[in-house]
Protein backbone atom coordinates (compact mmCIF):
# COMPACT_ATOMS: atom_id res chain seq x y z
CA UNK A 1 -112.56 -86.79 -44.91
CA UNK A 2 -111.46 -84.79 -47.86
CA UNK A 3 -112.89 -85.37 -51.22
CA UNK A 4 -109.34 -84.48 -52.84
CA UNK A 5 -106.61 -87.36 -52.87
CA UNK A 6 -104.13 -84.80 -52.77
CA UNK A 7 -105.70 -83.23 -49.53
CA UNK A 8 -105.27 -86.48 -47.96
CA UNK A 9 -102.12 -87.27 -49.12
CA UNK A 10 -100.78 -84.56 -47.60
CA UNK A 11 -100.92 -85.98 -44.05
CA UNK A 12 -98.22 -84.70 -41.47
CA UNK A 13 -94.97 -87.58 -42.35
CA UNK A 14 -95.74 -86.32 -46.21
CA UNK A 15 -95.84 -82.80 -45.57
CA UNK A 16 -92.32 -83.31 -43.69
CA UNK A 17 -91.02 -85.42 -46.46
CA UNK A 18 -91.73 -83.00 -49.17
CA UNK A 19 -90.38 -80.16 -47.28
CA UNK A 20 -86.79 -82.23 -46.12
CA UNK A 21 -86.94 -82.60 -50.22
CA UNK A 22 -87.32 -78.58 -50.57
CA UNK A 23 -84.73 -77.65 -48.10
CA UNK A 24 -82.53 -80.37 -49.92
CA UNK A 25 -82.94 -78.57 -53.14
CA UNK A 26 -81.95 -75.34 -52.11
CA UNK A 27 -79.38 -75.94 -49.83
CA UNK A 28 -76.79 -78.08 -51.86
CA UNK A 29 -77.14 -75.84 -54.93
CA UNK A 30 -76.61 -72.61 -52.63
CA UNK A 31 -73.41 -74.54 -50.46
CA UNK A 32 -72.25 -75.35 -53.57
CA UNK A 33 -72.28 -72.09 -55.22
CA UNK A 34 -71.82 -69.72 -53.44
CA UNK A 35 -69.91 -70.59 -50.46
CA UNK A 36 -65.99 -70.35 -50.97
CA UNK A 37 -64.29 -73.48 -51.74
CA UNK A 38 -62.12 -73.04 -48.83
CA UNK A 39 -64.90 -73.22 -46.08
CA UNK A 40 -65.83 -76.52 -44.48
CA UNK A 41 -69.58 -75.68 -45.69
CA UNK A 42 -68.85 -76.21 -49.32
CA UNK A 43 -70.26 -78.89 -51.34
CA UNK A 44 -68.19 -79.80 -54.95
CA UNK A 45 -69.56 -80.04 -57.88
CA UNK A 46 -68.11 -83.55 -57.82
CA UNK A 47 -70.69 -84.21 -54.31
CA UNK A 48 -73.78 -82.57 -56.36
CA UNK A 49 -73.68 -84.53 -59.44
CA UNK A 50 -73.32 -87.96 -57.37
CA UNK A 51 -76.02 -87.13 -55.03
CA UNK A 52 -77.83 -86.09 -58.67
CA UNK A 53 -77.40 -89.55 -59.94
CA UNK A 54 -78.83 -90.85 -56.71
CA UNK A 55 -81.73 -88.65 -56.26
CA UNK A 56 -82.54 -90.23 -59.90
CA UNK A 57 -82.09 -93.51 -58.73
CA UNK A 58 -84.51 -92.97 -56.12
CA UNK A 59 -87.18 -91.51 -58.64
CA UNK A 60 -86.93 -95.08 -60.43
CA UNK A 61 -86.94 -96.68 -56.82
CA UNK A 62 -90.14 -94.64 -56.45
CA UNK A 63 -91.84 -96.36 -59.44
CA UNK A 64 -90.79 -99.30 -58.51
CA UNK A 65 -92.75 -99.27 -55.16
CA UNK A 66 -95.73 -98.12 -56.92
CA UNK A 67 -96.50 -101.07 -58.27
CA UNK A 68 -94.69 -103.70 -56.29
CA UNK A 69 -95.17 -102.77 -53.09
CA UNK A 70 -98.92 -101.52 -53.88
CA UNK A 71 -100.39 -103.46 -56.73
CA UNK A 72 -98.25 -106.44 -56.22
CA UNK A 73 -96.11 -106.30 -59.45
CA UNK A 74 -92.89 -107.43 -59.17
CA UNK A 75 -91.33 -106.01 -62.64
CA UNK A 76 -87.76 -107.08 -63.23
CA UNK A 77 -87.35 -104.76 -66.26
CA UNK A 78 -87.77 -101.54 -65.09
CA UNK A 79 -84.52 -100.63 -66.00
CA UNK A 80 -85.75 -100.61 -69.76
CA UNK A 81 -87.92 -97.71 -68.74
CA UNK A 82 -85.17 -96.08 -67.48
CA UNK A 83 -82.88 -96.76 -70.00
CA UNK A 84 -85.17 -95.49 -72.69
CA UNK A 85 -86.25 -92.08 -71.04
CA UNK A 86 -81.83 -91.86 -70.90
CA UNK A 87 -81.74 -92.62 -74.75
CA UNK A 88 -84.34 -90.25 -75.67
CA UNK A 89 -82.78 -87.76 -73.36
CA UNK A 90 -79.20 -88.74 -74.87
CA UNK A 91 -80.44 -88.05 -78.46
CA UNK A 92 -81.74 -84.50 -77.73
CA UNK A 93 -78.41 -83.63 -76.03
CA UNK A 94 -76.09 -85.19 -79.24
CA UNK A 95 -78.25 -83.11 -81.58
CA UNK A 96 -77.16 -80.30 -79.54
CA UNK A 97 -73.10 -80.71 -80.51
CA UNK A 98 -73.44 -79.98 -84.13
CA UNK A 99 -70.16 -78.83 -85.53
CA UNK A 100 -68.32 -79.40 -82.40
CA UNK A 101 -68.34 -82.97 -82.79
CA UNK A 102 -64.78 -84.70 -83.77
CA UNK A 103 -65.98 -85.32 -87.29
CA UNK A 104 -67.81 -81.66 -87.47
CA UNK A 105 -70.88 -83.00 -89.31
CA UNK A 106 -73.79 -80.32 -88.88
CA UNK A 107 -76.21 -83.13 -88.23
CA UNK A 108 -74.63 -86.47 -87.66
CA UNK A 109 -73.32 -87.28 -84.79
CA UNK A 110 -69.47 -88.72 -84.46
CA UNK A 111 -70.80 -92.24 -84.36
CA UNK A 112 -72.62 -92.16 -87.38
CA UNK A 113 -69.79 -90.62 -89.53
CA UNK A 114 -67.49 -93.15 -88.00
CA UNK A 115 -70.06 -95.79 -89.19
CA UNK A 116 -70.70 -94.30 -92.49
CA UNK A 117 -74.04 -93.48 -92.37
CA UNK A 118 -75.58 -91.45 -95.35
CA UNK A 119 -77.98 -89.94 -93.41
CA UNK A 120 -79.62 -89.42 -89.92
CA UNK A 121 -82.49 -91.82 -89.67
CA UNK A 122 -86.05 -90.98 -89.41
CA UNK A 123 -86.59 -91.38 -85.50
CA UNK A 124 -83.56 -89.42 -84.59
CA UNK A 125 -85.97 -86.58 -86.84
CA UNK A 126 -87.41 -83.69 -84.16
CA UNK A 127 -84.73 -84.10 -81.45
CA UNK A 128 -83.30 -81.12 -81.75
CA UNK A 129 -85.90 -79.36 -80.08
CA UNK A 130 -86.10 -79.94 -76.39
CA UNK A 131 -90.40 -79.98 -76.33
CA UNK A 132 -90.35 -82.86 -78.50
CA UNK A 133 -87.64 -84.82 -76.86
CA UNK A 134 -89.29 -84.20 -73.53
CA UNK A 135 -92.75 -85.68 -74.71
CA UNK A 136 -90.81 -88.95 -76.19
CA UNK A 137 -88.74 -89.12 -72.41
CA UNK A 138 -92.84 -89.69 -71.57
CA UNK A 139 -94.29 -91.14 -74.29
CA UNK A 140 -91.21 -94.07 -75.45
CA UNK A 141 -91.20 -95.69 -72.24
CA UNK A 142 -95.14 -95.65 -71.58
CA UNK A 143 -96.39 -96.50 -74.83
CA UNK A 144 -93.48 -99.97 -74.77
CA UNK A 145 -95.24 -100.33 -71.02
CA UNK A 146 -98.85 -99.62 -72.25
CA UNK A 147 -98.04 -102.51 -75.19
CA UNK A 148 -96.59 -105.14 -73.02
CA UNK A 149 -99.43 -104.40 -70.01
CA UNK A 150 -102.21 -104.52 -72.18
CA UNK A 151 -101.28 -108.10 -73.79
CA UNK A 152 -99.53 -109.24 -70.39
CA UNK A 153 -102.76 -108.29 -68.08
CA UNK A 154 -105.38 -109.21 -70.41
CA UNK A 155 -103.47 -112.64 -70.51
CA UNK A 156 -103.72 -112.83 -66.46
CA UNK A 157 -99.47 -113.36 -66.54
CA UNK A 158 -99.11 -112.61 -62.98
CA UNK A 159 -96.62 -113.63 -60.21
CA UNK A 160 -93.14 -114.99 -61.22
CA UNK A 161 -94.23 -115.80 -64.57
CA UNK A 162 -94.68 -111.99 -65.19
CA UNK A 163 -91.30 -111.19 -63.35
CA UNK A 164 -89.24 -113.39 -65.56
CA UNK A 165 -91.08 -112.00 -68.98
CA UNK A 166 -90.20 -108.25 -67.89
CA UNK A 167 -86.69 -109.85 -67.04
CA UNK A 168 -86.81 -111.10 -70.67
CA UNK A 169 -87.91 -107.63 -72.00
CA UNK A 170 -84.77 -105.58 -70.94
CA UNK A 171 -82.75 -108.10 -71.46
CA UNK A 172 -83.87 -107.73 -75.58
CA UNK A 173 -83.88 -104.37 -75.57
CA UNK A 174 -80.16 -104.61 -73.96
CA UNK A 175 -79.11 -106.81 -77.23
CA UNK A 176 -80.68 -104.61 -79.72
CA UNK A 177 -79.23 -101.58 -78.35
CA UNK A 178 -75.77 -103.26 -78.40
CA UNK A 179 -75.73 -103.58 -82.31
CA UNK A 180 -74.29 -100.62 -84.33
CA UNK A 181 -76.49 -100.69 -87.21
CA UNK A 182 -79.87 -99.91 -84.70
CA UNK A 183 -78.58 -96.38 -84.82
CA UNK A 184 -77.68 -95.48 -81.03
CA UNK A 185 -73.85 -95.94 -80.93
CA UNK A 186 -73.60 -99.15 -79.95
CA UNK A 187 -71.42 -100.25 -77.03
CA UNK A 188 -70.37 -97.03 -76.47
CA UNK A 189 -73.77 -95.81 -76.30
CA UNK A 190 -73.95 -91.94 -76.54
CA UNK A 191 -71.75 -89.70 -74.74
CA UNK A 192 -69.73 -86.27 -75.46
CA UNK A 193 -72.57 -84.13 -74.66
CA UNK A 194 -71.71 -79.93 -74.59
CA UNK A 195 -74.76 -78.36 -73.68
CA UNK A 196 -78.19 -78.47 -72.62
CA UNK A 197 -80.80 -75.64 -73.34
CA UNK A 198 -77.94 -73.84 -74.20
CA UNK A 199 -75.81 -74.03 -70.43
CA UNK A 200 -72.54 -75.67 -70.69
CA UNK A 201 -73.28 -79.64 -68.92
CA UNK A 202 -70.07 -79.73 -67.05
CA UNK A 203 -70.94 -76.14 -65.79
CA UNK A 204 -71.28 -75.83 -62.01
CA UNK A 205 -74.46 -73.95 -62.54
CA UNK A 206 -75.86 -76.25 -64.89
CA UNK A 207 -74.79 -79.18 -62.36
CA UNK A 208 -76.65 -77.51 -59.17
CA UNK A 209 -79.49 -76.43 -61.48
CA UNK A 210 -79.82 -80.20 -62.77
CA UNK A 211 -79.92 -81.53 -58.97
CA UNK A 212 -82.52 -79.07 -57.79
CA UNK A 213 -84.66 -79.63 -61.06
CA UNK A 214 -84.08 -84.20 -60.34
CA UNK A 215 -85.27 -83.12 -56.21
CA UNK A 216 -88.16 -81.23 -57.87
CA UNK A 217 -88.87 -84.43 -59.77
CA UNK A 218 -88.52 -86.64 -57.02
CA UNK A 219 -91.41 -84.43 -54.90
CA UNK A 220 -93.55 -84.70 -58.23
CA UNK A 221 -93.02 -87.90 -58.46
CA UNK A 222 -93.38 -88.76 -54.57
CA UNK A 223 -96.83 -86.48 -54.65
CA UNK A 224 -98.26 -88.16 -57.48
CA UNK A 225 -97.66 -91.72 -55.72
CA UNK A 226 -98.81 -90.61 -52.37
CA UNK A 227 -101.97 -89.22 -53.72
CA UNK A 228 -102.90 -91.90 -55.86
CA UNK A 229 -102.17 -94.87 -52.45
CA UNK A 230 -104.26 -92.54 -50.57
CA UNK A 231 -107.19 -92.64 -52.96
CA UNK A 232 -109.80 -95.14 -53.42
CA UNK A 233 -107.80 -96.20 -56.45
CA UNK A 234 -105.09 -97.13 -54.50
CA UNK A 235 -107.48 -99.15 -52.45
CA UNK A 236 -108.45 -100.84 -55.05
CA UNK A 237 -104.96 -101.52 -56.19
CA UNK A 238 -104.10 -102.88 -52.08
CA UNK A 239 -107.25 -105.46 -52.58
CA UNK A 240 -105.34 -106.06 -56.21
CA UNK A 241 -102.15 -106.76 -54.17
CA UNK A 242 -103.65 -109.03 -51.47
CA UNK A 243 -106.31 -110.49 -53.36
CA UNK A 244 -107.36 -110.44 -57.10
CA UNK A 245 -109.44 -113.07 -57.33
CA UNK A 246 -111.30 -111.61 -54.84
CA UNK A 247 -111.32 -107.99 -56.48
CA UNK A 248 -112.14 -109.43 -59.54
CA UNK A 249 -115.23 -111.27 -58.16
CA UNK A 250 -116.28 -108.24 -57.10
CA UNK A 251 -116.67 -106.55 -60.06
CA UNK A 252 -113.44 -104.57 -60.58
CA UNK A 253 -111.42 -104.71 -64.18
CA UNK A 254 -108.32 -105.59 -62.38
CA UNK A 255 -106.58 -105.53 -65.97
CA UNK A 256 -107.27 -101.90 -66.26
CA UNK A 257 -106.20 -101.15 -62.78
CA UNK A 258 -103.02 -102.57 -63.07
CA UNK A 259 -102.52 -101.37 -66.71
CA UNK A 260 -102.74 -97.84 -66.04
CA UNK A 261 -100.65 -98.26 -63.00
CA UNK A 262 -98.01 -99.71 -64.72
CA UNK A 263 -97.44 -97.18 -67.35
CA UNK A 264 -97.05 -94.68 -65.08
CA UNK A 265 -94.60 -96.26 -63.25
CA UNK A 266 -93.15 -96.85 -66.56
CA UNK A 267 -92.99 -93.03 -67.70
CA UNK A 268 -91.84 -92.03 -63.95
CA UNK A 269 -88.72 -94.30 -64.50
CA UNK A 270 -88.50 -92.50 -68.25
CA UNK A 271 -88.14 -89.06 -66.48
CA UNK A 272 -85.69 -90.53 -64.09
CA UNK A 273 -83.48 -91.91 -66.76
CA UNK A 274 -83.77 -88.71 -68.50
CA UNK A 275 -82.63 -86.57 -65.70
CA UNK A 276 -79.78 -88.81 -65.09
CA UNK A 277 -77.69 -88.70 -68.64
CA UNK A 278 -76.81 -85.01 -68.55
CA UNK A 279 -75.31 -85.40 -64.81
CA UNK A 280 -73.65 -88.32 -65.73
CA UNK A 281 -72.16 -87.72 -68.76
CA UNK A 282 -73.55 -91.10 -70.81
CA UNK A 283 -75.89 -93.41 -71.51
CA UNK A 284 -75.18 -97.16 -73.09
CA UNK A 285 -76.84 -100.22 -73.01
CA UNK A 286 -75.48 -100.85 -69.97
CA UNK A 287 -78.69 -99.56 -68.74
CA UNK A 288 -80.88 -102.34 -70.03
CA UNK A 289 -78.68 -104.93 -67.72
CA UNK A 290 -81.27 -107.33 -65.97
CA UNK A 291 -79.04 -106.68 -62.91
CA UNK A 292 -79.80 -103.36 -63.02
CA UNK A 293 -83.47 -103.82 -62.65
CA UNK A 294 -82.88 -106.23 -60.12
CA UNK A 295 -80.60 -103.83 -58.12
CA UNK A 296 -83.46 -101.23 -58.19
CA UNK A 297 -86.01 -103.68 -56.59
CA UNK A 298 -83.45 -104.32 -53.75
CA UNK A 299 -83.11 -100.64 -52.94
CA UNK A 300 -86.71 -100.58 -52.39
CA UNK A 301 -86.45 -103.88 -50.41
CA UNK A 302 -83.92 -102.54 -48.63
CA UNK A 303 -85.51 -99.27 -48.02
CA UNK A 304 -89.10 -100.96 -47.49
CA UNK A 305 -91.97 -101.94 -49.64
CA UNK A 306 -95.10 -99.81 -49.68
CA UNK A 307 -93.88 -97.10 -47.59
CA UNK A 308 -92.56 -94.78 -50.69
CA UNK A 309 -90.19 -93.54 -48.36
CA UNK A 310 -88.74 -96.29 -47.64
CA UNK A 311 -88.08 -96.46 -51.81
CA UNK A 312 -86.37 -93.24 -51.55
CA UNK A 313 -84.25 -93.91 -48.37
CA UNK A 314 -83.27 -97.27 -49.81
CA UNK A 315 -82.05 -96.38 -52.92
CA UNK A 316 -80.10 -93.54 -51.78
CA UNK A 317 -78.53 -95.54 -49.04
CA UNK A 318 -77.71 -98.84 -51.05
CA UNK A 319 -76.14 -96.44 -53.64
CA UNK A 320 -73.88 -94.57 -51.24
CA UNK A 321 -72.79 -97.99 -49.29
CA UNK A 322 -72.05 -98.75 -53.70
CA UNK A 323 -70.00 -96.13 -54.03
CA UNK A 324 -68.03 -95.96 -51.04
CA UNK A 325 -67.30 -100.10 -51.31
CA UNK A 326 -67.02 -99.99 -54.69
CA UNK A 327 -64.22 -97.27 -54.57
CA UNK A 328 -61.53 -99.15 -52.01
CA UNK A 329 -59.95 -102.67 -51.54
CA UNK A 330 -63.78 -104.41 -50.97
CA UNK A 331 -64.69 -103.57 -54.51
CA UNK A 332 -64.31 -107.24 -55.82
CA UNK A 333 -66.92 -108.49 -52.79
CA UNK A 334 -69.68 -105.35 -53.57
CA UNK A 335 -72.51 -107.65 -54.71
CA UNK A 336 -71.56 -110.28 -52.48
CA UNK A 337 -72.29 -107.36 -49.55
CA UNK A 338 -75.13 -106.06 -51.69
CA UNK A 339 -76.45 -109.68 -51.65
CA UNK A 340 -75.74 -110.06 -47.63
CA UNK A 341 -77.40 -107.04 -47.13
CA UNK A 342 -80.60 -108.07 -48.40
CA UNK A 343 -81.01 -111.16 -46.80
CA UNK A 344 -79.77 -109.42 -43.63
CA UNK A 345 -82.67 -107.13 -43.79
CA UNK A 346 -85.29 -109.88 -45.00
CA UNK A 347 -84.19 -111.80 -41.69
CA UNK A 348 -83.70 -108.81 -39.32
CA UNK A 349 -86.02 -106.36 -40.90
CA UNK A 350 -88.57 -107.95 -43.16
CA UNK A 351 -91.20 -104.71 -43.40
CA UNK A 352 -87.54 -102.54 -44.51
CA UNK A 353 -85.72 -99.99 -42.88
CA UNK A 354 -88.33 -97.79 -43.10
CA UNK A 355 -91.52 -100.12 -43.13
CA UNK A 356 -90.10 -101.82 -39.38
CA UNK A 357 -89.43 -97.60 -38.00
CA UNK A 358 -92.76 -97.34 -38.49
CA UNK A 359 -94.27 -100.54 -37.05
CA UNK A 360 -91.68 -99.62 -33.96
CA UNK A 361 -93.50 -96.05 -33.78
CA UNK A 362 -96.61 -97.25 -33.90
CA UNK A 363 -96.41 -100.10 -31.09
CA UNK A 364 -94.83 -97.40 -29.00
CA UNK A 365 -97.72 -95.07 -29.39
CA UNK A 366 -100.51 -97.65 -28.88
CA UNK A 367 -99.90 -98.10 -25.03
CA UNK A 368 -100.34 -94.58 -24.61
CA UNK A 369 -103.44 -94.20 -27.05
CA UNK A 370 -104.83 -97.08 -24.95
CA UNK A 371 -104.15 -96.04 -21.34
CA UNK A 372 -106.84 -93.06 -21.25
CA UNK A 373 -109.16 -95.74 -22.99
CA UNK A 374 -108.63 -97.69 -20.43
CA UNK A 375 -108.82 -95.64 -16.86
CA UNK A 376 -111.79 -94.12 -18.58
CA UNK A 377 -113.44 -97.54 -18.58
CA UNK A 378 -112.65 -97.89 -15.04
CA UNK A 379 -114.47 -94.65 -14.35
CA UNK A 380 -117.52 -95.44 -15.78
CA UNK A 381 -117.62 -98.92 -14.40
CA UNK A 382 -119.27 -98.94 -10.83
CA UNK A 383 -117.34 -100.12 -7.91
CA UNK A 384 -118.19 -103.39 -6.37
CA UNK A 385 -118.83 -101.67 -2.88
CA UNK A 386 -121.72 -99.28 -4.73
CA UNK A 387 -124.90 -100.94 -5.42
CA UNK A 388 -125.73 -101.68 -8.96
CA UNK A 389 -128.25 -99.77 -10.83
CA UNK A 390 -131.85 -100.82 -10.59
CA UNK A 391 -133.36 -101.25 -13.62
CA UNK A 392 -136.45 -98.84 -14.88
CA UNK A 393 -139.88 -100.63 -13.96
């Protein structure tokens, strides 16, 4: 065996993963580019920024899975993660309007001059420059995760208990986001945006350039999971999962395990927030919803837990059976079908859609990894006509 995690993590279903990921992010940009709007080939812009949105869904899926369907942490908040990465995302892109802003205030954006603010306050400082707003998408989310781990872990809060406290988390963050005077617009959140590293947002360009850059993520992000479950850390996280008493007992700081885990599942749901504001247009407190959080853990549910793929697939499915209910006469009944659908597949498919494919693949395979086994055996056997061996004397 390989002494690099990332050489075994690249076994043959990863390597195909990663490049169905690859061919995804080149194709759609190029159909949607540069093939004529008139052929059957073409892809709108409209098609690439949904698929966008749900390629960023399934980074947050992704995280998700890391440390529920590996470690055994069910976090109901993870949508604060996400929501914050959007924010600090959000802020860099209003810095970016300037004097095209309804109010034409160099440095305030329309919100604030609505609000009568005096000045921009001291955490919106440094936005303007994309390097710094890309270390907070990182930092914001994993430091709040790195807090609440350390005190949560270190206080053994496991199980339900720690469920409904992450539930509790998002849910606070959702209220203090929804007052005007905490200095990020409110109920209407932030929206507007122009431009982003200079390219127009509502560009085509800037839309296909946006997917492929979110599929890029997704392979990061899919890469860095798959080598860490394929390590002896995430062996240690398993035993964490299916027995921490027992890991405990045998000498592992469980607290640490789980703590680093957790924060970066926290800053891979911080980049997937952040890639997901400039495709869709806005980011509000909306995003904090509970529901929302709860939504993400039935994708991966849905999809199957601890399979990664199974994230992926789910969220991308569950989103496009969302939008395409959501959009006609059954719109009323969506999370009544969102809700049948989950115990549909926790009754028909408990292991997920992918986690049962692959316990169907591998009990078709085992007859026929068995059968040479077994005729082999036969061979070596002696027959009951031949005499049997005498023993040495």
């Amino acid at each position: 065996m390989s002494a690099f995690p990332l050489t075994r993590a690249l076994d043959r279903g990863t390597t195909i993963f990663l490049a169905l990921l690859a061919a995804i992010a080149i194709v759609v940009p190029l159909l949607n580019l540069l093939v004529p709007a008139s052929s059957p080939f073409h892809l709108s812009s409209y098609f690439v920024a949904l698929f966008g949105k749900y390629i960023c869904y399934a980074i947050l899926a992704l995280s998700i899975d890391l440390i529920w369907g590996y470690c055994g942490i069910l976090s109901l908040g993870h949508g604060a993660f996400f929501a914050l990465g959007g924010y600090a995302m959000g802020m860099y892109l209003m810095r970016q309007i300037g004097t095209r802003g309804v109010y034409a205030h160099p440095i305030l954006p329309d919100f604030m001059v609505f609000l009568n603010w005096p000045e921009l306050p001291v955490y919106w400082y440094g936005f303007q420059h994309f390097p710094y707003a890309l270390l907070m998408i990182v930092l914001v989310p994993g430091l709040l995760a790195f807090m609440f781990g350390w005190f949560a872990f270190r206080s053994r809060v496991t199980g339900v208990y720690l469920s409904i406290i992450t539930q509790a988390l998002t849910y606070a963050l959702m209220q203090g986001f929804f007052r005007n005077n905490f200095g990020f617009g409110g109920n209407n959140g932030l929206t507007d945006f122009k431009e982003i590293l200079g390219f127009n947002v509502q560009a085509p360009g800037t839309r296909a350039a946006l997917f492929a850059v979110s599929t890029l993520a997704l392979m990061i992000g899919f890469l860095i999971c798959r080598s860490i479950v394929a390590s002896k850390l995430g062996k240690v996280l398993i035993a964490i999962r299916d027995a921490e008493s027992r890991t405990r007992f045998l000498g592992y700081r469980v607290e640490s395990y789980k703590l680093f885990v957790f924060t970066l599942s926290a800053c891979m749901a911080g980049v997937a927030g952040a890639l997901y504001v400039p495709q869709v247009g806005i980011i509000n407190p909306g995003e904090f919803s509970p529901a929302s959080s709860i939504e993400a853990v039935l994708w991966v549910a849905v999809g199957g837990r601890g399979t990664l793929t199974g994230a992926v697939v789910g969220a991308i499915l569950v989103n496009y059976a969302k939008t395409t209910f959501t959009s006609g006469p059954l719109a009323p009944y969506w999370l009544f079908m969102l809700g049948g659908l989950f115990v549909a597949v926790t009754l028909l498919l408990p292991h997920g859609i992918v986690g049962s494919a692959q316990q169907w693949w591998a009990s078709r395979r085992k007859p026929h990894e068995q059968r040479p086994v077994a005729n082999g055996a036969a061979a070596a056997s002696p027959s009951p006509s031949e005499p049997a061996p005498r023993a040495a004397e």
